[in-house]
C-alpha atoms as a PDB file:
ATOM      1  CA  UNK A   1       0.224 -14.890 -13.720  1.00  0.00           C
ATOM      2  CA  UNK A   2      -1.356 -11.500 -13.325  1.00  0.00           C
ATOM      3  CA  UNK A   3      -1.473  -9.129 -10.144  1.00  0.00           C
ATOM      4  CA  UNK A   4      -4.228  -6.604  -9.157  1.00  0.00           C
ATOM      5  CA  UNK A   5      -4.454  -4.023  -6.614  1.00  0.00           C
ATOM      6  CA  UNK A   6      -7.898  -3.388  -5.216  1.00  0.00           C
ATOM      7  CA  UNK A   7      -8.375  -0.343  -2.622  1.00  0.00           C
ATOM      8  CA  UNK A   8     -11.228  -0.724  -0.822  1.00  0.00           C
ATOM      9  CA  UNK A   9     -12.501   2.017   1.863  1.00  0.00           C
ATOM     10  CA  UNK A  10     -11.954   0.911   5.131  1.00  0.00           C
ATOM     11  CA  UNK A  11     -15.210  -1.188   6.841  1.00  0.00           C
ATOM     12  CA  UNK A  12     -16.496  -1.342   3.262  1.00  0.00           C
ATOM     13  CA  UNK A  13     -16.777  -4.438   0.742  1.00  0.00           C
ATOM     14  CA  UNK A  14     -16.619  -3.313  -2.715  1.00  0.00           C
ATOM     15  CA  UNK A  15     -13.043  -2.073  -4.094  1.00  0.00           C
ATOM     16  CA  UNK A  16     -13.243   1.824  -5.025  1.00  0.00           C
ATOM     17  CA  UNK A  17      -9.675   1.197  -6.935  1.00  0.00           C
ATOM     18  CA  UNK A  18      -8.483  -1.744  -9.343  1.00  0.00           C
ATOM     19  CA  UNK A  19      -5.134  -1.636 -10.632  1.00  0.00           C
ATOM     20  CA  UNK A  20      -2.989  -4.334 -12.710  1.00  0.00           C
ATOM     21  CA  UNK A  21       0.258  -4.031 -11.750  1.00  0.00           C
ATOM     22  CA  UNK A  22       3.209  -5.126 -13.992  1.00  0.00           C
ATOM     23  CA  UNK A  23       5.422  -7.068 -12.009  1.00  0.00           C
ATOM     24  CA  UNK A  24       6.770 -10.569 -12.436  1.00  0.00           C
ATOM     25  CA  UNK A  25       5.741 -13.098  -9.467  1.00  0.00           C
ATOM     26  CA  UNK A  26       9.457 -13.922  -8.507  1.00  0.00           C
ATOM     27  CA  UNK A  27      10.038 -10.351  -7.836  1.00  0.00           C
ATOM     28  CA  UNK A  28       6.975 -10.048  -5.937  1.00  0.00           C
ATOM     29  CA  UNK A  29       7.595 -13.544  -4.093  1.00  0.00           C
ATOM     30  CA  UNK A  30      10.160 -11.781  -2.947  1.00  0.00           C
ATOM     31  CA  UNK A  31       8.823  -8.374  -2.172  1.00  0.00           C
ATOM     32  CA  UNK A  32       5.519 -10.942  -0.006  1.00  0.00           C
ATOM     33  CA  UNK A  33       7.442 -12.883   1.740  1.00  0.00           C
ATOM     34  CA  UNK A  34       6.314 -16.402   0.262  1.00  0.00           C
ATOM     35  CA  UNK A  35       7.640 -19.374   0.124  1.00  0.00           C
ATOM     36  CA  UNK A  36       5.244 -22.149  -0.876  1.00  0.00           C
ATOM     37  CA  UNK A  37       3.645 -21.816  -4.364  1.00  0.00           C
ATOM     38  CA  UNK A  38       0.092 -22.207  -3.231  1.00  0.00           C
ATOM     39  CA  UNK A  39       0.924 -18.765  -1.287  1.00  0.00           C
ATOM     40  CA  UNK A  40       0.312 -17.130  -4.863  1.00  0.00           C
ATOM     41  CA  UNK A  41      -3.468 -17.827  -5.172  1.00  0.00           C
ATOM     42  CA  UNK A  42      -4.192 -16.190  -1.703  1.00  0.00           C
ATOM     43  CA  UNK A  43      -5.727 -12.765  -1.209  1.00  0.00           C
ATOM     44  CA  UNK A  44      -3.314 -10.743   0.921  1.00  0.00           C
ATOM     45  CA  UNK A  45      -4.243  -7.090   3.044  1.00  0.00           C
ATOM     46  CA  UNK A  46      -1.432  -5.448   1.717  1.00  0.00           C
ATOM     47  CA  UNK A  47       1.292  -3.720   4.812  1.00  0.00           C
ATOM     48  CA  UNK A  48       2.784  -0.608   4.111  1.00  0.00           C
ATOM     49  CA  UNK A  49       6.352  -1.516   3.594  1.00  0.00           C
ATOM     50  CA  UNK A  50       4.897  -3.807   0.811  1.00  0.00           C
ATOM     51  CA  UNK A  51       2.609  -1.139  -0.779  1.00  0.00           C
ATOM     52  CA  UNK A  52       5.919   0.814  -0.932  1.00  0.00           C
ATOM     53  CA  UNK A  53       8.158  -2.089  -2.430  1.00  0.00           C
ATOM     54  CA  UNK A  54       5.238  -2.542  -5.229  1.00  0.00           C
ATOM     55  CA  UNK A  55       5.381   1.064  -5.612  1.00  0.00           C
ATOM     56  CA  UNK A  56       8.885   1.197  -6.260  1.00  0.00           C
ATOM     57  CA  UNK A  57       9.098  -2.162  -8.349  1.00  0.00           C
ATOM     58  CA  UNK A  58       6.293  -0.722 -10.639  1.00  0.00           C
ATOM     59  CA  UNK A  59       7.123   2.992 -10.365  1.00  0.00           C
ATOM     60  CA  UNK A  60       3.746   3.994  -9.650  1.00  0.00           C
ATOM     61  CA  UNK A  61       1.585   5.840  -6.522  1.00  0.00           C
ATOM     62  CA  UNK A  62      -0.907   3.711  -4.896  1.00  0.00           C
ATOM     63  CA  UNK A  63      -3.977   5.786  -3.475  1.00  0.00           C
ATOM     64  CA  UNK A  64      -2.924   6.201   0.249  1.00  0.00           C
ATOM     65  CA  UNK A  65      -6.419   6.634   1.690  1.00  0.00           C
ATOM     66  CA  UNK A  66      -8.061   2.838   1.339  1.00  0.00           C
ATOM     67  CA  UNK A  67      -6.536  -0.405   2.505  1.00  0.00           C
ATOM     68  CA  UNK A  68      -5.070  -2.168  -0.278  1.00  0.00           C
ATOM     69  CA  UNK A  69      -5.355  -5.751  -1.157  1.00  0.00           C
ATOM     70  CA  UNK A  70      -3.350  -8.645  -3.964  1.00  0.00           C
ATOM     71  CA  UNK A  71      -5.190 -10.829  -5.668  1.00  0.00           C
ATOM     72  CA  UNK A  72      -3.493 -12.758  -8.441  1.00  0.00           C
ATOM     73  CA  UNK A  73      -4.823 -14.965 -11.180  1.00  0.00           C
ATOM     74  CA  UNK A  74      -3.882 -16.744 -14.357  1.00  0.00           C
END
């Protein structure tokens, strides 16, 4: 499964920012909070404290000025 970042400017549509980010989904089960499997597929508005667990999982900034949303897909 892969894992993207998208930053998108708040009240706006289109993402400004795309990032892959290399994590595996167990740790990042962890880091969101799911427990159901079909919780993977969703779209999540990403909180802080989880922007800064990714950051530290990945070792790598996120842009701090757009809200940040996970998407994941095969």
């Amino acid at each position: 499964m892969r894992h993207r970042i998208m930053g998108v400017k708040s009240g706006e549509d289109f993402p400004l920012y795309e990032k892959q980010i290399p994590i595996a989904t167990a740790e990042l089960k962890v880091i969101m909070g799911w427990i159901e499997e079909e919780e993977i597929l969703h779209d999540y508005r990403l909180t802080e404290h989880q922007i800064l667990d990714i950051e530290k999982a990945c070792s790598l900034d996120l842009p701090k000025n757009l809200d940040l949303y996970l998407t994941s897909n095969n």
